[in-house]
PDB file of N, CA and C in Angstrom:
ATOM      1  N   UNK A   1     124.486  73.490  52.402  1.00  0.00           N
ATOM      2  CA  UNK A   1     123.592  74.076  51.392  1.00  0.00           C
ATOM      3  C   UNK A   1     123.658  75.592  51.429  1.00  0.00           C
ATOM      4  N   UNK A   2     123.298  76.208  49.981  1.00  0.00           N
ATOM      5  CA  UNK A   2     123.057  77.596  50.143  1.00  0.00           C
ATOM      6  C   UNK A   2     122.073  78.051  50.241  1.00  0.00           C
ATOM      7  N   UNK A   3     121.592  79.073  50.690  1.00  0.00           N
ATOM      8  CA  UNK A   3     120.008  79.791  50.756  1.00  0.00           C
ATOM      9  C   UNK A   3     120.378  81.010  49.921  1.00  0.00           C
ATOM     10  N   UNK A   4     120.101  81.380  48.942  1.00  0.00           N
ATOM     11  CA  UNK A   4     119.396  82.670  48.316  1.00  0.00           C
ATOM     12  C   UNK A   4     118.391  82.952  48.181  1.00  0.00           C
ATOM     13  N   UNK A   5     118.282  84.606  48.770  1.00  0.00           N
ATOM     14  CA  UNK A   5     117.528  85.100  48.198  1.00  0.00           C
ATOM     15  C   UNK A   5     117.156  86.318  47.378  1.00  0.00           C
ATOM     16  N   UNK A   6     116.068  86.318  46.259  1.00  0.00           N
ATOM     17  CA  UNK A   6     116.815  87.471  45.566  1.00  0.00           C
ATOM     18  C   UNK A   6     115.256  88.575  45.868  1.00  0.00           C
ATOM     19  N   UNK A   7     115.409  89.624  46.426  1.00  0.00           N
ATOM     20  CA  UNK A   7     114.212  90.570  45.829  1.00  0.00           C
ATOM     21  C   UNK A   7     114.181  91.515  45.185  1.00  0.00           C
ATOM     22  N   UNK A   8     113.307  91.350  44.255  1.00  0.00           N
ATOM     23  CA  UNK A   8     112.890  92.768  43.344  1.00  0.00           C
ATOM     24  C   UNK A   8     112.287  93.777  43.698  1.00  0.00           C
ATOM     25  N   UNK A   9     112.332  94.936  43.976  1.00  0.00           N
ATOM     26  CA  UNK A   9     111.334  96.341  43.907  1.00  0.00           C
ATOM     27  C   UNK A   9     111.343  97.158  43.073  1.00  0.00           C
ATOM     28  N   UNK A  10     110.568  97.766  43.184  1.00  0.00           N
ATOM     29  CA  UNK A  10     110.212  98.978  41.500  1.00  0.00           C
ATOM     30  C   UNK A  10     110.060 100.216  42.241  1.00  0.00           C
ATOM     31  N   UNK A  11     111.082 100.968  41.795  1.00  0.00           N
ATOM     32  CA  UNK A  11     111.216 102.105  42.539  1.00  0.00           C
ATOM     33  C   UNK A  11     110.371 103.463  41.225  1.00  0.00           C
ATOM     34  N   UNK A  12     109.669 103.533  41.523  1.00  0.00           N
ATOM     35  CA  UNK A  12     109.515 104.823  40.672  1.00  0.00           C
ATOM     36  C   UNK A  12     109.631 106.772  40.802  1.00  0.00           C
ATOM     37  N   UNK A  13     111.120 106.395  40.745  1.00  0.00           N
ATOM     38  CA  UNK A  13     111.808 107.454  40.580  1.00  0.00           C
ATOM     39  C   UNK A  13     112.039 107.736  39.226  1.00  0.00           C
ATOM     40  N   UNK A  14     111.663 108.791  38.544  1.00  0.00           N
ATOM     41  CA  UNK A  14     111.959 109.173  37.182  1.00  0.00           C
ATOM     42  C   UNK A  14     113.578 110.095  37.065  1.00  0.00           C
ATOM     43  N   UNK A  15     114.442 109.432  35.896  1.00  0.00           N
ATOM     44  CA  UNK A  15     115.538 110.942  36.039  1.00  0.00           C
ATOM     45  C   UNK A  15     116.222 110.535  36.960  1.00  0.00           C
ATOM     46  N   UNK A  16     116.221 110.422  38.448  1.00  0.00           N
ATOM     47  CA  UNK A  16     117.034 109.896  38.913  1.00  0.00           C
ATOM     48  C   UNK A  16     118.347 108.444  38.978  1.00  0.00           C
ATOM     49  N   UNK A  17     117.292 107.809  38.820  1.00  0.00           N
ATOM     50  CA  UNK A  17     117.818 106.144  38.889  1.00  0.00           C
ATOM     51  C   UNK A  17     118.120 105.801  37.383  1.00  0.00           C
ATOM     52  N   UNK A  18     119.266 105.128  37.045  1.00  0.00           N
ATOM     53  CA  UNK A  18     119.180 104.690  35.543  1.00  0.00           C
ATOM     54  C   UNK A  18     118.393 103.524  35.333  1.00  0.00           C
ATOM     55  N   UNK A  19     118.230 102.916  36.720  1.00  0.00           N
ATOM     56  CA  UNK A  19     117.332 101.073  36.547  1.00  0.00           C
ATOM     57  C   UNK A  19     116.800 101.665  37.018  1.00  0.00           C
ATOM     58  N   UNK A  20     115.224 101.763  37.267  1.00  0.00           N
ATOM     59  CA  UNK A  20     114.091 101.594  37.533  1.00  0.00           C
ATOM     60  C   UNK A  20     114.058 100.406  38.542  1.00  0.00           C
ATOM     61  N   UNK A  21     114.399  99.272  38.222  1.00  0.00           N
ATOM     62  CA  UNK A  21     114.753  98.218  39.695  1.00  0.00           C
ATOM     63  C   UNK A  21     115.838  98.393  39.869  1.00  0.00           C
ATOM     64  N   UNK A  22     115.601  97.484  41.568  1.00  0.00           N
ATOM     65  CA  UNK A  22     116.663  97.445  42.438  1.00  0.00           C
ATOM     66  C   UNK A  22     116.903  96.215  43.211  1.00  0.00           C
ATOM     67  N   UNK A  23     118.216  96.111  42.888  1.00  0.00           N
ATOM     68  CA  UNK A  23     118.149  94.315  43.302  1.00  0.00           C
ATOM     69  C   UNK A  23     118.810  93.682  44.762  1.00  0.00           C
ATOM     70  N   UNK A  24     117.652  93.139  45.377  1.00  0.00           N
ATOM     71  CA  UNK A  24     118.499  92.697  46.608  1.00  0.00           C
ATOM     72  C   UNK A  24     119.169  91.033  46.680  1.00  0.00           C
ATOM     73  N   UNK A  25     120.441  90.672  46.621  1.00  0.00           N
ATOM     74  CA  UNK A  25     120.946  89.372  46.142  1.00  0.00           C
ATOM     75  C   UNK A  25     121.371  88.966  48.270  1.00  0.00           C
ATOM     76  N   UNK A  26     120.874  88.048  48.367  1.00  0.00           N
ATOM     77  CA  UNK A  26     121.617  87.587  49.847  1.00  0.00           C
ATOM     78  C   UNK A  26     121.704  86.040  49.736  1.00  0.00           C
ATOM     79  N   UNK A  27     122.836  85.669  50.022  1.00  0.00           N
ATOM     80  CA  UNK A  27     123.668  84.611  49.833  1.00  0.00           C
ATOM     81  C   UNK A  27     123.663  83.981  51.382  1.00  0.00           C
ATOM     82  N   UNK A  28     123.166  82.999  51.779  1.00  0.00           N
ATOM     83  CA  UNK A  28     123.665  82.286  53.053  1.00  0.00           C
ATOM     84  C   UNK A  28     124.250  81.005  53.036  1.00  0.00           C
ATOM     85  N   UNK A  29     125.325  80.955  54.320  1.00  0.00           N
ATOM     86  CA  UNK A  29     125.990  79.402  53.653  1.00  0.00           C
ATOM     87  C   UNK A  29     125.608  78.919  55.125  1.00  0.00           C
ATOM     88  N   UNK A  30     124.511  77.810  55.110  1.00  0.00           N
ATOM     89  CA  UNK A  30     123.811  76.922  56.151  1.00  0.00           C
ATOM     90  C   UNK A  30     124.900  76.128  56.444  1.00  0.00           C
ATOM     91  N   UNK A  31     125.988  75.498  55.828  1.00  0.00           N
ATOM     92  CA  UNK A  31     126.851  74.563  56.516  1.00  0.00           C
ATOM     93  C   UNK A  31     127.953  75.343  57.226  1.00  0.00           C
ATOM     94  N   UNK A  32     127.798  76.335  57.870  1.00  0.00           N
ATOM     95  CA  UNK A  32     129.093  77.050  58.673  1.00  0.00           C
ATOM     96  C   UNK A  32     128.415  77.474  60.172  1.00  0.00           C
ATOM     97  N   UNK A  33     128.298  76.853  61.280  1.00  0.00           N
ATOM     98  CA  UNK A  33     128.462  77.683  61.999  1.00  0.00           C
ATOM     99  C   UNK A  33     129.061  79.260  62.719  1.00  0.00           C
ATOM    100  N   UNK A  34     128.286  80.104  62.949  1.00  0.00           N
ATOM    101  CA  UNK A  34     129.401  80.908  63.737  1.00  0.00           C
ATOM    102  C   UNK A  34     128.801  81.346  64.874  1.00  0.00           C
TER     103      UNK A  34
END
């Protein structure tokens, strides 16, 4: 199985940032040991 997870934050930086969010994507693959 996979586990994702995704989080959102709201950065409020004006002018700087072109997105306003910022996306955290993490992908785990539970059937692999290492």
């Amino acid at each position: 199985m996979f586990e994702i997870s995704i989080d959102l934050t709201y950065q409020q930086k004006t002018g700087d940032a072109p997105n306003p969010y910022q996306w955290r994507i993490r992908i785990r693959n539970k059937g692999v040991e290492e």
